[in-house]
C-alpha atoms as a PDB file:
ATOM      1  CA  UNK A   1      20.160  20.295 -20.920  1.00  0.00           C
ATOM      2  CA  UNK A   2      18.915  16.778 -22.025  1.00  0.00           C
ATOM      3  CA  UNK A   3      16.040  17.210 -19.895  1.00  0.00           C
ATOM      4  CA  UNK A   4      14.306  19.760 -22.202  1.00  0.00           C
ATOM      5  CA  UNK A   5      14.417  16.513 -24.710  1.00  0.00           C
ATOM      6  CA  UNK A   6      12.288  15.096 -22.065  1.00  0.00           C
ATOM      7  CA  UNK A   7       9.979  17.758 -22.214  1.00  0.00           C
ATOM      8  CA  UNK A   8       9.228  17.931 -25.912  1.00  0.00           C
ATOM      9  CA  UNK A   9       8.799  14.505 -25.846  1.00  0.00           C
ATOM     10  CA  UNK A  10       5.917  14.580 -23.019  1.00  0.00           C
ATOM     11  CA  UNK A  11       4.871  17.742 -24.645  1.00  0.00           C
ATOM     12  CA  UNK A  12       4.523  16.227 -28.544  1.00  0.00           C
ATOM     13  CA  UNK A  13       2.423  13.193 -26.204  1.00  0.00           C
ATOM     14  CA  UNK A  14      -0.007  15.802 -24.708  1.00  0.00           C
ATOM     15  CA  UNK A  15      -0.239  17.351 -28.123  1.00  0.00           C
ATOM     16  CA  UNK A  16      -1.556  14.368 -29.817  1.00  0.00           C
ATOM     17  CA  UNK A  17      -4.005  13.991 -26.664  1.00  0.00           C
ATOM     18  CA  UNK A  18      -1.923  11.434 -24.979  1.00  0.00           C
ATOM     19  CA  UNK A  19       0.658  10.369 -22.310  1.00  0.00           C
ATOM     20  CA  UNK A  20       2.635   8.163 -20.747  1.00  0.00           C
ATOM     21  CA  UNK A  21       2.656   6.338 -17.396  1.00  0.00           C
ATOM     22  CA  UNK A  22       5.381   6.778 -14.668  1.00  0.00           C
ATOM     23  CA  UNK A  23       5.707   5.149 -11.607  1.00  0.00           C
ATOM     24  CA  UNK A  24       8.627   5.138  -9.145  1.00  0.00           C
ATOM     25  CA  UNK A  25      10.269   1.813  -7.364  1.00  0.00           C
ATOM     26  CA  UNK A  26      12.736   2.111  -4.248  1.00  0.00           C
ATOM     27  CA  UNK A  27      14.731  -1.182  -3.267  1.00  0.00           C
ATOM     28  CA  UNK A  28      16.099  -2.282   0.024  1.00  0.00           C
ATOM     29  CA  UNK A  29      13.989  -0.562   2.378  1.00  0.00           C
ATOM     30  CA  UNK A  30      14.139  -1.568   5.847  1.00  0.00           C
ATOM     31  CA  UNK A  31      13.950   0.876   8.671  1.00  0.00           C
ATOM     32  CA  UNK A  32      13.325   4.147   9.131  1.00  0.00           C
ATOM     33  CA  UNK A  33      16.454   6.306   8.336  1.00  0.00           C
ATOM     34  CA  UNK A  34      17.398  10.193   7.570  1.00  0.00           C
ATOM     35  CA  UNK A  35      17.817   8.670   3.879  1.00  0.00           C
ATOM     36  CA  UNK A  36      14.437   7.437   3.869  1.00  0.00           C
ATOM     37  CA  UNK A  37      13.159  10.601   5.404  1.00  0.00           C
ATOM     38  CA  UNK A  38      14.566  12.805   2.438  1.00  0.00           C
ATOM     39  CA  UNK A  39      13.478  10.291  -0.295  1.00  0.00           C
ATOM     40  CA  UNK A  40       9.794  10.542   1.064  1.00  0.00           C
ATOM     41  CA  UNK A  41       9.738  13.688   1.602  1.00  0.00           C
ATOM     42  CA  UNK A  42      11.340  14.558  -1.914  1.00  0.00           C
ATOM     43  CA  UNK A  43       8.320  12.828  -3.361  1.00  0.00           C
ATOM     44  CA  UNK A  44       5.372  14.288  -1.391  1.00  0.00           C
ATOM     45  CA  UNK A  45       5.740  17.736  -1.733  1.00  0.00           C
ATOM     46  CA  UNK A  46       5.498  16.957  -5.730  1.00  0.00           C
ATOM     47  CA  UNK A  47       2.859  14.347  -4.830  1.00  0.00           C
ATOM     48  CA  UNK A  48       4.221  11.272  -5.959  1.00  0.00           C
ATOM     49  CA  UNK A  49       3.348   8.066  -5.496  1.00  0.00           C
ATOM     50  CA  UNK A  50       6.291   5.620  -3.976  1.00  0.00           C
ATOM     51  CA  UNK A  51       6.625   1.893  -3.813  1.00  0.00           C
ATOM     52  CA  UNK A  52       8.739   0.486  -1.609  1.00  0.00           C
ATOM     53  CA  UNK A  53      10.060  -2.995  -2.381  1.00  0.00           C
ATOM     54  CA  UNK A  54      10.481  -4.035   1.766  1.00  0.00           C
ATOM     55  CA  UNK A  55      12.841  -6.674   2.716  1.00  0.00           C
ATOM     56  CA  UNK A  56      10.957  -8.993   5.164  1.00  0.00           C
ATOM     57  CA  UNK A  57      13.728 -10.520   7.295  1.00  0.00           C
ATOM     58  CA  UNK A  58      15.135  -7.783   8.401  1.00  0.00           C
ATOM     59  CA  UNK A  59      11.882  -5.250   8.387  1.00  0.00           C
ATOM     60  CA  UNK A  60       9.087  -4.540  11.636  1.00  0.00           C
ATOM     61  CA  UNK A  61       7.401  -2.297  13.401  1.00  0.00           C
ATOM     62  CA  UNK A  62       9.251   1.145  12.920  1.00  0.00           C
ATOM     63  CA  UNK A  63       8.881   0.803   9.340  1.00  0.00           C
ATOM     64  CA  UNK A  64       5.182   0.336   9.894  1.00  0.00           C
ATOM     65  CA  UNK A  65       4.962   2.768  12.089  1.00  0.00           C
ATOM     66  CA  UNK A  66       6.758   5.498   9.958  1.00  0.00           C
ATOM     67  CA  UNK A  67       5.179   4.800   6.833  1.00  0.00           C
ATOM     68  CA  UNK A  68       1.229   5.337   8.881  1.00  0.00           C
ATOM     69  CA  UNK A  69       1.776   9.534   7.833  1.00  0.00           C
ATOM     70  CA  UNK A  70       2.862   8.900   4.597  1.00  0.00           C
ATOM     71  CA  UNK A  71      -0.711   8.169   2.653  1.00  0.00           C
ATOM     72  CA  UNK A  72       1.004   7.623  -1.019  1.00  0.00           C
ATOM     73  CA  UNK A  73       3.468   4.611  -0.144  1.00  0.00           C
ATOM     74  CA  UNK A  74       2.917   0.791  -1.119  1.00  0.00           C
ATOM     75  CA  UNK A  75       4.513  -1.611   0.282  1.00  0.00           C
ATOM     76  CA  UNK A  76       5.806  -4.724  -1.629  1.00  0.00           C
ATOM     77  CA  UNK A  77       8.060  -7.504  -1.088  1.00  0.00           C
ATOM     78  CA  UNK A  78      11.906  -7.669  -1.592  1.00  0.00           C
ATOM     79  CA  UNK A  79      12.789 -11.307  -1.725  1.00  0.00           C
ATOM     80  CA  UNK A  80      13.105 -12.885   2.255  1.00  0.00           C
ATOM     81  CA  UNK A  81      16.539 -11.607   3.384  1.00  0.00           C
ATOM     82  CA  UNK A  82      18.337  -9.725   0.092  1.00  0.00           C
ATOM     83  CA  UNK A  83      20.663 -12.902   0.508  1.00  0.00           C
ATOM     84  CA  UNK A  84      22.806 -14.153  -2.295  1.00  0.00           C
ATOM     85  CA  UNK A  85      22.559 -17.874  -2.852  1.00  0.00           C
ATOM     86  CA  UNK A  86      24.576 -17.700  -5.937  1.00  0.00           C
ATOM     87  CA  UNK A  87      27.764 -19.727  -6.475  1.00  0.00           C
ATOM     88  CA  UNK A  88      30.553 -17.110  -5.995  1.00  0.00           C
ATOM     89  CA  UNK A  89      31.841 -16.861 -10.029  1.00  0.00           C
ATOM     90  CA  UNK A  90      28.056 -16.256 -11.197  1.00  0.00           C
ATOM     91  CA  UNK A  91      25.937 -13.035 -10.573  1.00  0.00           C
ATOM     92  CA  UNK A  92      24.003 -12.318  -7.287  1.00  0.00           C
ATOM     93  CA  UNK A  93      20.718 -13.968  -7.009  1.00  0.00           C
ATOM     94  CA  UNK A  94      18.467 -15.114  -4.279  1.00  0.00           C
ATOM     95  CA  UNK A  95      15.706 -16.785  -6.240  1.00  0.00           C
ATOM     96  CA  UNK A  96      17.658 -18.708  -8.367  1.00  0.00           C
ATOM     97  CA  UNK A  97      17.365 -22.443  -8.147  1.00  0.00           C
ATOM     98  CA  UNK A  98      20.412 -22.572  -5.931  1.00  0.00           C
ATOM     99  CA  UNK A  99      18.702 -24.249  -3.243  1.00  0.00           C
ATOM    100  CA  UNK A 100      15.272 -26.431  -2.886  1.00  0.00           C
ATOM    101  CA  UNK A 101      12.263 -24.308  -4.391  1.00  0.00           C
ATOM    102  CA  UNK A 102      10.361 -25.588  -1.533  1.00  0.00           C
ATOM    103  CA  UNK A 103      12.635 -23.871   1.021  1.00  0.00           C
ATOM    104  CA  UNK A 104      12.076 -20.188  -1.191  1.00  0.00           C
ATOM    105  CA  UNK A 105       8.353 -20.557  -1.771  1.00  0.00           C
ATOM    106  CA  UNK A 106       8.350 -21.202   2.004  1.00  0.00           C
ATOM    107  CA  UNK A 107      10.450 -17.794   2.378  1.00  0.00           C
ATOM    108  CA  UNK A 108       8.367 -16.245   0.042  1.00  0.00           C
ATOM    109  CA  UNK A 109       5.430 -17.291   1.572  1.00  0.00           C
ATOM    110  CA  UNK A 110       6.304 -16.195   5.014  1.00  0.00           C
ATOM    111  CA  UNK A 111       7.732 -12.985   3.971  1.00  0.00           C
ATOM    112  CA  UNK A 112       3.971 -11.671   2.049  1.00  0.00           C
ATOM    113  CA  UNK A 113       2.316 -12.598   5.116  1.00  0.00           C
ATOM    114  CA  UNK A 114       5.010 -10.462   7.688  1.00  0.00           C
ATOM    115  CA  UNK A 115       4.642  -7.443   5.325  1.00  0.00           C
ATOM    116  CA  UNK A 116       0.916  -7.792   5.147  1.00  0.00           C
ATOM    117  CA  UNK A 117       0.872  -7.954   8.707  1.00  0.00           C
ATOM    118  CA  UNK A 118       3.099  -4.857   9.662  1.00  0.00           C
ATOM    119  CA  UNK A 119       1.328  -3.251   6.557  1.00  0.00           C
ATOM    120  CA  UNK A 120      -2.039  -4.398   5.909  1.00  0.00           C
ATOM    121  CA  UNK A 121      -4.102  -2.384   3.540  1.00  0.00           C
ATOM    122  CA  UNK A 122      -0.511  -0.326   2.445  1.00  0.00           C
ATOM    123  CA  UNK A 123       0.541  -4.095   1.422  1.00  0.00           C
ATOM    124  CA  UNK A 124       0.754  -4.545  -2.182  1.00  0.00           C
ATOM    125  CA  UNK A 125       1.081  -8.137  -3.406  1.00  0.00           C
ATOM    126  CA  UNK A 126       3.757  -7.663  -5.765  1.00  0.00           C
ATOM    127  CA  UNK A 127       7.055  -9.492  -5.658  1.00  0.00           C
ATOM    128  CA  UNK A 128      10.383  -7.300  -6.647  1.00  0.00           C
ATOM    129  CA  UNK A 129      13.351  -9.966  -6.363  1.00  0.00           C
ATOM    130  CA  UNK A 130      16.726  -8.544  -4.920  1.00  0.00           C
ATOM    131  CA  UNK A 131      18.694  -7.732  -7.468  1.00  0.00           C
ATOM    132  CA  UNK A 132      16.267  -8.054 -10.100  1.00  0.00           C
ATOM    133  CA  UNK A 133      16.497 -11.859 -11.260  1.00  0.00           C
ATOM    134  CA  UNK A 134      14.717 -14.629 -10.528  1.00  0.00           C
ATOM    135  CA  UNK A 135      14.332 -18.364 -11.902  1.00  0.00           C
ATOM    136  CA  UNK A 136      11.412 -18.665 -14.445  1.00  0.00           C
ATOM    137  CA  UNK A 137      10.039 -22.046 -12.324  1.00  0.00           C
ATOM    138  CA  UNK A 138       9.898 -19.501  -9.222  1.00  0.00           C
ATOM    139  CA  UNK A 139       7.898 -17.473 -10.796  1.00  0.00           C
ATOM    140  CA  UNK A 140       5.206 -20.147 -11.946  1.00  0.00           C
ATOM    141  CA  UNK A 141       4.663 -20.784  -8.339  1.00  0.00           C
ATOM    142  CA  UNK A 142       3.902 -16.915  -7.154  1.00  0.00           C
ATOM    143  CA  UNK A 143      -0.106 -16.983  -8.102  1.00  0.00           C
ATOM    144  CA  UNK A 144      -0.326 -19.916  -5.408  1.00  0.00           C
ATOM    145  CA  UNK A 145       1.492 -18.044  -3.521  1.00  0.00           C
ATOM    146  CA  UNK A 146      -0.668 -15.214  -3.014  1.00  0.00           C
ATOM    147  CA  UNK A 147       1.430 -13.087  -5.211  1.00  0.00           C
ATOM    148  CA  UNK A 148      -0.434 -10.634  -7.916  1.00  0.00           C
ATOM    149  CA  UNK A 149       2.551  -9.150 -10.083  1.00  0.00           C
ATOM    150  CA  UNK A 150       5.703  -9.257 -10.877  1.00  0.00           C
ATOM    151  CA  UNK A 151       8.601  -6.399 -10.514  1.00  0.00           C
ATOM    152  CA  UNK A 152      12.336  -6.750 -12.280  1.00  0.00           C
ATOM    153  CA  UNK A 153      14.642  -4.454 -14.644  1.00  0.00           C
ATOM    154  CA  UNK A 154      14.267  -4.107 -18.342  1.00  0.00           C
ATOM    155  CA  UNK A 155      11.182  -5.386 -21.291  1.00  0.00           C
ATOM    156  CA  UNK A 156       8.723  -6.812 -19.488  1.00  0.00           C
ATOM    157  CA  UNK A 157       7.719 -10.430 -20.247  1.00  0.00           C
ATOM    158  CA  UNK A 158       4.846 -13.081 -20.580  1.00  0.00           C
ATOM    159  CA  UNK A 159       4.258 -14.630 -17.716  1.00  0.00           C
ATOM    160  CA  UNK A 160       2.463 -16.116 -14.276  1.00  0.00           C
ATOM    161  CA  UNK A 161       1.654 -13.179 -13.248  1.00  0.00           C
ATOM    162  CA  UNK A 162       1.733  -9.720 -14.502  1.00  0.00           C
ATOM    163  CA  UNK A 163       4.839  -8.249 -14.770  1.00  0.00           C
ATOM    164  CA  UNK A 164       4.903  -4.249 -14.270  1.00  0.00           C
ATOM    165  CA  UNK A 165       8.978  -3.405 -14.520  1.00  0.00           C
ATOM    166  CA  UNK A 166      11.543  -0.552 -13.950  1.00  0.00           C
ATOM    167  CA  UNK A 167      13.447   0.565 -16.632  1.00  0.00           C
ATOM    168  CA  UNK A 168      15.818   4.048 -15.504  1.00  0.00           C
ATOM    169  CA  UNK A 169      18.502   2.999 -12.813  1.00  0.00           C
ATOM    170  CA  UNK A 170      19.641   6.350 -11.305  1.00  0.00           C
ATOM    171  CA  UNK A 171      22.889   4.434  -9.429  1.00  0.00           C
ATOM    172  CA  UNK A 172      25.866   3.786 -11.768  1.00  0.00           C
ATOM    173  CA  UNK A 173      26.469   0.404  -9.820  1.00  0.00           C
ATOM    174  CA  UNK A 174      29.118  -0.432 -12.287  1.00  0.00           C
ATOM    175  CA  UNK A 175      31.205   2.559 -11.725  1.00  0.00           C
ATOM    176  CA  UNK A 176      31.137   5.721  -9.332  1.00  0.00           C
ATOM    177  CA  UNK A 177      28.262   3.871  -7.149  1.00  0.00           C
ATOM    178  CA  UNK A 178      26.417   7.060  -7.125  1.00  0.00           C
ATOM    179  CA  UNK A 179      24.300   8.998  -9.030  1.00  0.00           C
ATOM    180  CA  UNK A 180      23.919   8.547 -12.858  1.00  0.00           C
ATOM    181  CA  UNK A 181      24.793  11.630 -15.110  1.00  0.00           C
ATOM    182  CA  UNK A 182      21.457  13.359 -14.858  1.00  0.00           C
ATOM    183  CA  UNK A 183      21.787  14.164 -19.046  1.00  0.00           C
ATOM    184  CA  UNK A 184      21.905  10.540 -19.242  1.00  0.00           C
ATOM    185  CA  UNK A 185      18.550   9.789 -17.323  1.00  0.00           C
ATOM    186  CA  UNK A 186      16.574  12.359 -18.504  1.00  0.00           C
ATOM    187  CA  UNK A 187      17.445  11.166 -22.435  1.00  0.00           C
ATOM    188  CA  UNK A 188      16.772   7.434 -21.176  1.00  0.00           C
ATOM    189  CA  UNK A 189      13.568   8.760 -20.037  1.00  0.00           C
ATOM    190  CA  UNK A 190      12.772  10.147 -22.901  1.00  0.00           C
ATOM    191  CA  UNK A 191      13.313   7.445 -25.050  1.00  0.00           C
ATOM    192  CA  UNK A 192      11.267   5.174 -23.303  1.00  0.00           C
ATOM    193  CA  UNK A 193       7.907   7.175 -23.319  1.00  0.00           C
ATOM    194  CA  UNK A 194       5.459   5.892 -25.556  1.00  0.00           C
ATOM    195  CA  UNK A 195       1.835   6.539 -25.672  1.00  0.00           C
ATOM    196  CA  UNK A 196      -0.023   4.335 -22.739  1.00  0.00           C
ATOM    197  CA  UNK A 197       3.041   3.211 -21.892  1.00  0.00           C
ATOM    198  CA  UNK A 198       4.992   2.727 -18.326  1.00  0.00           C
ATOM    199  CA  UNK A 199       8.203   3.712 -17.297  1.00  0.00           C
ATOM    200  CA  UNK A 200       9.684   2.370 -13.996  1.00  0.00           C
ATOM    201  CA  UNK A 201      12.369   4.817 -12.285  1.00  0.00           C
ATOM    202  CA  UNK A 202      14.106   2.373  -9.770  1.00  0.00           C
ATOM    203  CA  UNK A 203      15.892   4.331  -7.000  1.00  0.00           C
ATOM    204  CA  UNK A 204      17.724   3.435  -3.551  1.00  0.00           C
ATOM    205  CA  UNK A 205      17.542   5.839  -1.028  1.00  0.00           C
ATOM    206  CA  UNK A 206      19.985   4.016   1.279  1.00  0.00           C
ATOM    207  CA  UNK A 207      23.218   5.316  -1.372  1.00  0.00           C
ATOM    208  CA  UNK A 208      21.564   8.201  -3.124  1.00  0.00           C
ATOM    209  CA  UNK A 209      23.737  11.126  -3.411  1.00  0.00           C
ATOM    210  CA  UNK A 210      23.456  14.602  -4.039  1.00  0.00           C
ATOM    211  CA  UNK A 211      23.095  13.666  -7.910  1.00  0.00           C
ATOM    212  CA  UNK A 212      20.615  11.262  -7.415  1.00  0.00           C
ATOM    213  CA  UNK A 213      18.741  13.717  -5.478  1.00  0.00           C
ATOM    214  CA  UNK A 214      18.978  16.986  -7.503  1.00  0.00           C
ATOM    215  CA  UNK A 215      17.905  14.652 -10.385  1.00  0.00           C
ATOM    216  CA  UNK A 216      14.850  13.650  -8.519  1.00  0.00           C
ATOM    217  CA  UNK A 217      13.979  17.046  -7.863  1.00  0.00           C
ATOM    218  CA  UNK A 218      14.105  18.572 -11.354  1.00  0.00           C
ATOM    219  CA  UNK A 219      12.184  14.982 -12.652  1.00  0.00           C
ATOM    220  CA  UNK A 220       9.470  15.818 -10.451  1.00  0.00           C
ATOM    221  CA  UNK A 221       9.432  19.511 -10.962  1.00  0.00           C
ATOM    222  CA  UNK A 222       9.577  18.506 -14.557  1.00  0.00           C
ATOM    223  CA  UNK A 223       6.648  16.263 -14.952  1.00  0.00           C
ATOM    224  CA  UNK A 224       4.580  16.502 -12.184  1.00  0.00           C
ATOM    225  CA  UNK A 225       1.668  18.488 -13.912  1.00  0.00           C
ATOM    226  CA  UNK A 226       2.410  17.984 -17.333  1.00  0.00           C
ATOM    227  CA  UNK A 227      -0.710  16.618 -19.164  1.00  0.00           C
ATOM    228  CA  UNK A 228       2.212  14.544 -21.217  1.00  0.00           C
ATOM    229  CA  UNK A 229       2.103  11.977 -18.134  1.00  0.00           C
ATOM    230  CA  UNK A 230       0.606  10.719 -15.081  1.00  0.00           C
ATOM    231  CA  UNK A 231       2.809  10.056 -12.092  1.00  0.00           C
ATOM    232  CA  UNK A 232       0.899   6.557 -10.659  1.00  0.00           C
ATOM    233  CA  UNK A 233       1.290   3.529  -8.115  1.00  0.00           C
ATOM    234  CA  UNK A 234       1.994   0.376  -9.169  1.00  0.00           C
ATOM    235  CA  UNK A 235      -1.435  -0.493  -7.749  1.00  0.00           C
ATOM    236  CA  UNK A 236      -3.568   2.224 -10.101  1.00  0.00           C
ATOM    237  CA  UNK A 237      -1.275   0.947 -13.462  1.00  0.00           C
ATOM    238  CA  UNK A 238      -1.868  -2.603 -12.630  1.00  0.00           C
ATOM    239  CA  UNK A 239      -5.314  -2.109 -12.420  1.00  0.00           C
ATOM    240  CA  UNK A 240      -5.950  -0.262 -15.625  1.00  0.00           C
ATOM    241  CA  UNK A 241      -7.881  -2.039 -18.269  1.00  0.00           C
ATOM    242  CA  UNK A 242      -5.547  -1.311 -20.768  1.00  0.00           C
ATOM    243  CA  UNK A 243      -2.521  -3.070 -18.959  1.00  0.00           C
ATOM    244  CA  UNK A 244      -0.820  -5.568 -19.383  1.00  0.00           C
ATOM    245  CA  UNK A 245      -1.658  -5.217 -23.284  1.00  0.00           C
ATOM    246  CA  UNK A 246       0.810  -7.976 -24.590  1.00  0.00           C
ATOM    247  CA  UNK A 247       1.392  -9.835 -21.096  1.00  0.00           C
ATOM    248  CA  UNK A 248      -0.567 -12.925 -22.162  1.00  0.00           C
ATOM    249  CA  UNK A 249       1.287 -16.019 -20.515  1.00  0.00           C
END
């Protein structure tokens, strides 16, 4: 199993006296749903801190209301309304510059101040755009915006504000639609770790499948008390004085 490759990794980390940084990012969250339910409750009996990347148009109360017993969940903000703006031949985006930037830093705007409202003090002000792109000029604006980070796919990058990224998809979007071959994410996993490093797992609850799940379940078994890593919010790694190292913009 590829996931023992994960474990000698952590373990060779721990060995030397150090360790790596995980932290786990779910998309499209909107209401409270059985989905939801099983996600959450996957990661609290292992501890694990969640954020949730909320979509504001379509979020309220029961969210808020469901997430009140669930003490290690941040809440962050998913675009406005997930909606693609993107002329049909080019990939999905809704922070591209396909309409005026005035009309998405009002969206934006309006969308940190519902969530912070619903959520207060669970509120995290860190933008995750849908589908994971988003037009470099956007991003200048998001300090006035009241935005603190920044939340995408792949290398992180210079600039307006920090960027803290995921990095292991466990959908295969491209092909089945459902869960990744668990070999597969554990190697990616391992290749990734690097001392004070951070790895972003980025996970949907809405379409997770039994493989998603049982994959979940032996990562957390895995690593949840190995002194190779630390299981953290986006918050706590933010906030460390050792990140963002290289970030300078």
């Amino acid at each position: 199993m590829t996931e023992r490759l994960l474990i000698e990794t952590l373990d060779r980390l721990a060995s030397n006296g150090e360790y790596v940084d995980l932290w786990l990012r779910d998309d499209d969250c909107i209401e409270p749903t059985e989905a939801l339910d099983a996600f959450l409750g996957a990661a609290a009996r292992q501890k694990m801190p969640v954020t949730l990347a909320v979509i504001p148009a379509h979020t309220g109360e029961a969210l808020a209301k469901r997430l009140e017993s669930e003490p290690d969940v941040l809440v962050t903000v998913h675009g406005w309304s997930h909606e693609n703006h993107a002329p049909a031949a080019e990939k999905k985006r809704e922070l591209g510059l396909d309409r005026p930037i005035e009309v998405i830093e009002g969206q934006l705007r309006e969308g940190l101040e519902k969530l912070t409202r619903l959520h207060e003090k669970r509120l995290f002000p860190m933008l995750v755009p849908p589908w994971n792109r988003i037009d470099p000029a956007v991003i200048e604006r998001l300090p006035g915006l009241g935005f603190n980070s920044l939340s995408t796919f792949g290398p992180e990058k210079p600039a307006a504000v920090p960027m803290l990224n995921t990095h292991v998809d466990v959908i295969d979007w491209h092909g089945t639609r459902g869960g990744r071959d668990p070999d597969l994410l554990f190697a990616e996993t391992a290749a990734l770790c690097r001392p004070g490093g951070a790895i972003g797992m980025l996970t949907h609850h809405l379409v997770h499948d039994d493989v998603v799940a049982d994959f979940l379940d032996r990562l957390f078994g895995l690593t949840a008390s190995h002194s190779g890593c630390r299981w953290r919010s986006a918050a706590d790694i933010l906030a460390s004085p050792a990140f963002p190292a290289d970030q300078e913009a």
